[in-house]
Protein backbone atom coordinates (compact mmCIF):
# COMPACT_ATOMS: atom_id res chain seq x y z
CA UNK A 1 -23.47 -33.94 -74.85
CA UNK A 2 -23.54 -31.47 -77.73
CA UNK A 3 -27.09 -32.74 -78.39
CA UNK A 4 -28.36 -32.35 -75.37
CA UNK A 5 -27.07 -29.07 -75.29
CA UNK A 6 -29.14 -28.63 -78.82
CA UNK A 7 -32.15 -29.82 -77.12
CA UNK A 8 -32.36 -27.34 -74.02
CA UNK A 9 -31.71 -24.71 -76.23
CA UNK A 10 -34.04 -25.50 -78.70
CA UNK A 11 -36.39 -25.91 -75.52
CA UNK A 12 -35.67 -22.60 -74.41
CA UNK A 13 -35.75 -20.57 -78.00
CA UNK A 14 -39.55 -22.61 -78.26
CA UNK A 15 -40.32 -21.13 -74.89
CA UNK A 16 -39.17 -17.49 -75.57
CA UNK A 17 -41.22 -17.75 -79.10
CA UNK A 18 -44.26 -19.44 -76.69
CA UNK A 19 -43.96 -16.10 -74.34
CA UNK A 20 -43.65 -13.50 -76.83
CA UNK A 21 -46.83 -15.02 -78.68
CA UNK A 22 -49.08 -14.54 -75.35
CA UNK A 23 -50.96 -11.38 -76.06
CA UNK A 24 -50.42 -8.63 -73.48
CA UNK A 25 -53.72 -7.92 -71.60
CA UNK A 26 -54.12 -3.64 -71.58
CA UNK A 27 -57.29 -2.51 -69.78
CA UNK A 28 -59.33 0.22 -71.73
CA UNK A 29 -58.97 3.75 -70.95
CA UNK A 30 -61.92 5.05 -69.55
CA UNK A 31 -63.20 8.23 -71.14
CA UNK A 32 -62.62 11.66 -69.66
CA UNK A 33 -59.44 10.01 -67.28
CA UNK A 34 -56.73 9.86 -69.80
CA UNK A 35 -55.86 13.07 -67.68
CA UNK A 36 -56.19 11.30 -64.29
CA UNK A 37 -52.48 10.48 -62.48
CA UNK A 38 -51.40 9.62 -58.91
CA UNK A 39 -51.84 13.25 -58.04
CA UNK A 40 -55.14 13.40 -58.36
CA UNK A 41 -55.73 10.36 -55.96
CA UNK A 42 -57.26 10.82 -52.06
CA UNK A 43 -57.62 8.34 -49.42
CA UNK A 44 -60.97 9.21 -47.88
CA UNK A 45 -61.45 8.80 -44.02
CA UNK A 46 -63.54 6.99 -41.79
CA UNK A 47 -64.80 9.75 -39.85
CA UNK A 48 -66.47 9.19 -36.32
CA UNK A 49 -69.24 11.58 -35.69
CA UNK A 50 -69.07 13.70 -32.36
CA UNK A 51 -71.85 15.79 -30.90
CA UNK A 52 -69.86 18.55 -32.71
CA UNK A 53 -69.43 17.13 -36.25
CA UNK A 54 -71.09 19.34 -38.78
CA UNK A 55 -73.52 16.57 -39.70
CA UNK A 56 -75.10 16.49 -36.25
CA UNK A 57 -75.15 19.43 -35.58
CA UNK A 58 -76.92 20.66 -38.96
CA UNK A 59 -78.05 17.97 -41.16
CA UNK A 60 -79.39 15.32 -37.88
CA UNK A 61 -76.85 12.57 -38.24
CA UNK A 62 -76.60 10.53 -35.04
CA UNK A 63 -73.63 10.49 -33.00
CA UNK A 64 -71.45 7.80 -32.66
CA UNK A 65 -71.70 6.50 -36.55
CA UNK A 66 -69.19 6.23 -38.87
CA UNK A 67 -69.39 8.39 -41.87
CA UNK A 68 -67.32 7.76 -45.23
CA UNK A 69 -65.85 11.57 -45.65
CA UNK A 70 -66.28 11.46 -48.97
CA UNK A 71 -69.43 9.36 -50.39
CA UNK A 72 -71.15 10.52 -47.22
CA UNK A 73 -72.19 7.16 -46.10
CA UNK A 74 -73.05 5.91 -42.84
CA UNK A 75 -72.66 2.98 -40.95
CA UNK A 76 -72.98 1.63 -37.14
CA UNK A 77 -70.28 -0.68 -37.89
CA UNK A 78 -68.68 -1.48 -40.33
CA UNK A 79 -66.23 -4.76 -41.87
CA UNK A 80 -62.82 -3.68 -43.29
CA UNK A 81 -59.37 -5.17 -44.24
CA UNK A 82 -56.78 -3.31 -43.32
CA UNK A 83 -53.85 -2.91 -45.75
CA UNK A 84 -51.29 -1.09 -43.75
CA UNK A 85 -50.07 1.67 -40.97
CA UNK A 86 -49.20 5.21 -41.95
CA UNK A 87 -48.59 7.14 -38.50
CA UNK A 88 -48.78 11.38 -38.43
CA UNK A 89 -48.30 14.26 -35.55
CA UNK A 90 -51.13 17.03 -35.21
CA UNK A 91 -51.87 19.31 -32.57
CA UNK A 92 -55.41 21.20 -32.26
CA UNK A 93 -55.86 24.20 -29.97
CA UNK A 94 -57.58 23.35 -26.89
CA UNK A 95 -58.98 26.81 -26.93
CA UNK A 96 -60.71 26.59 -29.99
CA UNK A 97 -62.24 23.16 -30.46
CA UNK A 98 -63.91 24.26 -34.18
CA UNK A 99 -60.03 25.49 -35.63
CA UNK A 100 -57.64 24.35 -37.75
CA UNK A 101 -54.70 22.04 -36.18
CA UNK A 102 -51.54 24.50 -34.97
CA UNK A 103 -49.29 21.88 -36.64
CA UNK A 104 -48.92 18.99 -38.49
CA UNK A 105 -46.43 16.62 -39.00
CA UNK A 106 -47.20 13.97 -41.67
CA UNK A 107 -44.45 11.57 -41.20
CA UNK A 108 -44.94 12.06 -37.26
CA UNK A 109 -40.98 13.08 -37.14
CA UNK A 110 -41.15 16.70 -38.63
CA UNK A 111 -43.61 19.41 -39.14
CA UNK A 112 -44.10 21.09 -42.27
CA UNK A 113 -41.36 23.67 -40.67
CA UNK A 114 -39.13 21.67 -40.83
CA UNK A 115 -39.26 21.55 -36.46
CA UNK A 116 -38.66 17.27 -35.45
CA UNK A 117 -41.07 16.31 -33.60
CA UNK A 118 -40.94 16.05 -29.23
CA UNK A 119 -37.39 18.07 -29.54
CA UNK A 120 -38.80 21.66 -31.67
CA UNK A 121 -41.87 21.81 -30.59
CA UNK A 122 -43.25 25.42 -31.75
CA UNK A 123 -45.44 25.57 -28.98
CA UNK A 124 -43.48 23.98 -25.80
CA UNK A 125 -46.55 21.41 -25.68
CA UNK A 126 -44.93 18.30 -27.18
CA UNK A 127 -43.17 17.79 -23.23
CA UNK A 128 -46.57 18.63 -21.53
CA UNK A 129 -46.69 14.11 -20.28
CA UNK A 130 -49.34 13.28 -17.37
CA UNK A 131 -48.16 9.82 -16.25
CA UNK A 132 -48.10 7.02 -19.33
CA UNK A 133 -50.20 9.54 -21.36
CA UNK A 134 -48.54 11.13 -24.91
CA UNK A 135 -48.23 14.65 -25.57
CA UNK A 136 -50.57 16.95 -26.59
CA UNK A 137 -49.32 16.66 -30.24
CA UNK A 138 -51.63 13.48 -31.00
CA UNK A 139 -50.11 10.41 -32.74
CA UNK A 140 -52.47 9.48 -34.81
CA UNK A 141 -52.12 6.08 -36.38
CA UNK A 142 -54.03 5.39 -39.70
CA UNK A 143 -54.79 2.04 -41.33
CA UNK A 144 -56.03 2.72 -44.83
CA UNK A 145 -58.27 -0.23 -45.42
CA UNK A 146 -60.40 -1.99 -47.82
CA UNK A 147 -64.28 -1.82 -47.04
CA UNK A 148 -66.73 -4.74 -47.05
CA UNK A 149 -70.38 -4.48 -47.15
CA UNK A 150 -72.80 -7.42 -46.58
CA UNK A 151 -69.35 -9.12 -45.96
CA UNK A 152 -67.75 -8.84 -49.09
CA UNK A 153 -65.84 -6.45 -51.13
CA UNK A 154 -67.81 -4.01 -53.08
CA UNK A 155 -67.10 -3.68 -57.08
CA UNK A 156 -65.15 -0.54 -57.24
CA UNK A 157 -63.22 -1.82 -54.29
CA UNK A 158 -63.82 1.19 -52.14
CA UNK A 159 -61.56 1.62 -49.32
CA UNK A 160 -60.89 4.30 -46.91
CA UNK A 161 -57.97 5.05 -43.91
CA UNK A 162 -59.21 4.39 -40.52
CA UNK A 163 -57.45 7.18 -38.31
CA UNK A 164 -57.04 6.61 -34.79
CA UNK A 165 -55.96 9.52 -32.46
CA UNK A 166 -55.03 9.99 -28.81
CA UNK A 167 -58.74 8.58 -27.56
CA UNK A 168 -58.75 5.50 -30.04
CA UNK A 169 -55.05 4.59 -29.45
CA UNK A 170 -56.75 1.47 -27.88
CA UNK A 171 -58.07 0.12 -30.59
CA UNK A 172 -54.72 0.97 -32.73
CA UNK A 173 -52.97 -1.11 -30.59
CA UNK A 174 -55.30 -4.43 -30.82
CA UNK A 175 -55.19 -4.03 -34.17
CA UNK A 176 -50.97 -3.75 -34.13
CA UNK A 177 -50.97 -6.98 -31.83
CA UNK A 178 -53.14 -8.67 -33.34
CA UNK A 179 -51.42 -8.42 -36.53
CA UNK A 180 -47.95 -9.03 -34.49
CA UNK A 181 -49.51 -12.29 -32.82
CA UNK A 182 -49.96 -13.80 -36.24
CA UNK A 183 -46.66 -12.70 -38.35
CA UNK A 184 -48.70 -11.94 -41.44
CA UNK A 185 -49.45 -9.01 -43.05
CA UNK A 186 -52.64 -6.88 -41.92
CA UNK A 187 -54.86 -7.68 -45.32
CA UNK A 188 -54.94 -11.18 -44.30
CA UNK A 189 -57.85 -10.63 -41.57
CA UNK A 190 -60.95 -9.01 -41.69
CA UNK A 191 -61.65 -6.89 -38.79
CA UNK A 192 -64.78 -5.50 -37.58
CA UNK A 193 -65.09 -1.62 -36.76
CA UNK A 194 -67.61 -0.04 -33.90
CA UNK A 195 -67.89 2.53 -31.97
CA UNK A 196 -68.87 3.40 -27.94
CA UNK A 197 -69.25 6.07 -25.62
CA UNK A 198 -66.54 7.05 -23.22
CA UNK A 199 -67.07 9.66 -20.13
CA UNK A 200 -64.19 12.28 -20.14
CA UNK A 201 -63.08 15.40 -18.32
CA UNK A 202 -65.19 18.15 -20.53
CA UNK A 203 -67.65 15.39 -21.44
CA UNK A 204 -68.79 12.18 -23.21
CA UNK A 205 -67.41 11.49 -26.27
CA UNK A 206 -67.36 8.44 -28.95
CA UNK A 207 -64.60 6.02 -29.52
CA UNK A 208 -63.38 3.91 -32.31
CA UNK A 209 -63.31 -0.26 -31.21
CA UNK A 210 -62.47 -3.09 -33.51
CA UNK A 211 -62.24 -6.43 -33.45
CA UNK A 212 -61.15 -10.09 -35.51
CA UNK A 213 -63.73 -11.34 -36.86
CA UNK A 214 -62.08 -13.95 -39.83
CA UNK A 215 -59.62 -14.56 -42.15
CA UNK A 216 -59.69 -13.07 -45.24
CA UNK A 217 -60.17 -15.70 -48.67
CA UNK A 218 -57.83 -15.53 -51.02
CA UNK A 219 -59.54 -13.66 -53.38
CA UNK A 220 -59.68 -10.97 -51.36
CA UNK A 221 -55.55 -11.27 -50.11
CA UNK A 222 -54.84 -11.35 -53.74
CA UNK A 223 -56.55 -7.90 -54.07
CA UNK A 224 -55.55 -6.43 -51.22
CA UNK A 225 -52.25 -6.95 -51.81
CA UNK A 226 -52.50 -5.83 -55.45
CA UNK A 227 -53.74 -2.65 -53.93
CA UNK A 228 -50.45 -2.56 -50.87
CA UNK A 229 -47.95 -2.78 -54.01
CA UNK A 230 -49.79 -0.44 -56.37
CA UNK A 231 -49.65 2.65 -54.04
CA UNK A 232 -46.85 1.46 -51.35
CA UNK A 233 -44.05 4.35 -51.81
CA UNK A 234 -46.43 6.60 -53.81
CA UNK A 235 -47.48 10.07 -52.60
CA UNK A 236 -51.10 8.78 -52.04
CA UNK A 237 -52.38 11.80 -49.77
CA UNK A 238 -54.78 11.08 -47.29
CA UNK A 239 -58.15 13.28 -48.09
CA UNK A 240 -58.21 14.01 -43.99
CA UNK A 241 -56.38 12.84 -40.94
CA UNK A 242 -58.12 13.93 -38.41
CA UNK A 243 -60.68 17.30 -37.94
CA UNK A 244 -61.61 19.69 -35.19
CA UNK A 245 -64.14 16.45 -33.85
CA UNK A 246 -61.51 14.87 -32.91
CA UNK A 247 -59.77 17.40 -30.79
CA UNK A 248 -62.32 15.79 -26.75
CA UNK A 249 -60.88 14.15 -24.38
CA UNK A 250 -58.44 16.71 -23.31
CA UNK A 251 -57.98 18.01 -19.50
């Protein structure tokens, strides 16, 4: 018994020995970011031009693509793999379709007053319902997501948060059954991401739509979940949630 006991023991001291010996990989700093930290990280947004966007209107992008807000790039549609929902309150004035929003709440419960959401409303609006319709305070759902382009995933493994508000919320809520339907996690699809036109009270207007297109290999699960766990809990801000564009569709 006693040498037995020698044996897994001697079996276990070879195996701590074994593991120490296994050089630790350490990835090289890259010059000029030793300053770089967590703080100085953005997620960039999928933006969906509007007859009012900036870019239309002055530099003769077409309406209805989807811009990158921060490279500036443009697509008609666009492959993605979503790595999980982040949901946020903010409420534009109807009056002035090119201001600011009147207030924001970034974990959709409480603005940055301190007022909870649909019971302090600041501006009475949050209990202005029509029917099944939300409040003027938009939810705005956001799926930061990895991009693809010519189907796969591009080298710096650029991603950016698609942000659906009040005239998207259709296309949120595929994408939240979808996921539902198959009891996995979102990064294990790949979805595709268009846009259409849609008539409304003051006008027509583009909308966000998206569909399943695969399943993702798993390559590209193993990276997208890398990516989930390295910022999950982390004050990651978002570089936009949603702009003066976005503030149609309202009676």
């Amino acid at each position: 018994m006693g040498k037995e006991e020698d044996g897994l023991g001697e079996i276990l001291e070879k195996k701590k020995k074994d593991k120490s010996e296994v050089p630790v990989e350490r990835r090289e700093v890259i010059p000029g970011t030793e300053e770089e930290s967590i703080e100085d990280q953005v997620i960039p947004r999928l933006r969906l031009l509007q007859s009012v966007s900036t870019e239309v209107e002055e530099k003769g992008s077409e309406v209805g693509k989807i811009r990158h807000s921060l490279s500036g790039e443009e697509w008609d549609k666009l492959q993605i793999i979503p790595l999980f929902i982040r949901k946020c309150r903010i409420c534009f004035d109807a009056e002035n379709i090119k201001g600011a929003p009147k207030c924001f709440a970034p974990d959709a419960k409480k603005n940055r007053s301190g007022q909870i959401c649909l019971e302090e409303c600041p501006f009475d609006e949050a209990w202005n319902w029509k029917e099944k319709e939300p409040p003027q305070c938009d939810l705005v759902r956001s799926f930061p997501s990895l991009i693809l382009k010519d189907k796969k995933l591009t080298k710096g493994m650029d991603f950016a948060a698609m942000n659906f508000v009040k005239s998207s919320t259709p296309a949120a809520t595929t994408l939240i059954y979808l996921r539902q339907k198959s009891g996995e996690p979102y990064w294990n699809y790949v979805y595709e991401l268009t846009t259409q036109p849609k008539k409304f009270p003051k006008g027509m207007a583009y909308i966000f739509d998206i569909r399943q297109i695969r399943e993702t290999t798993k390559e590209e699960r193993e990276i997208a979940r890398g990516i989930y766990f390295s910022i999950k809990g982390k004050p990651v801000r978002e570089e936009e949630v949603a702009s003066s564009e976005d503030n149609f569709g309202k009676d």
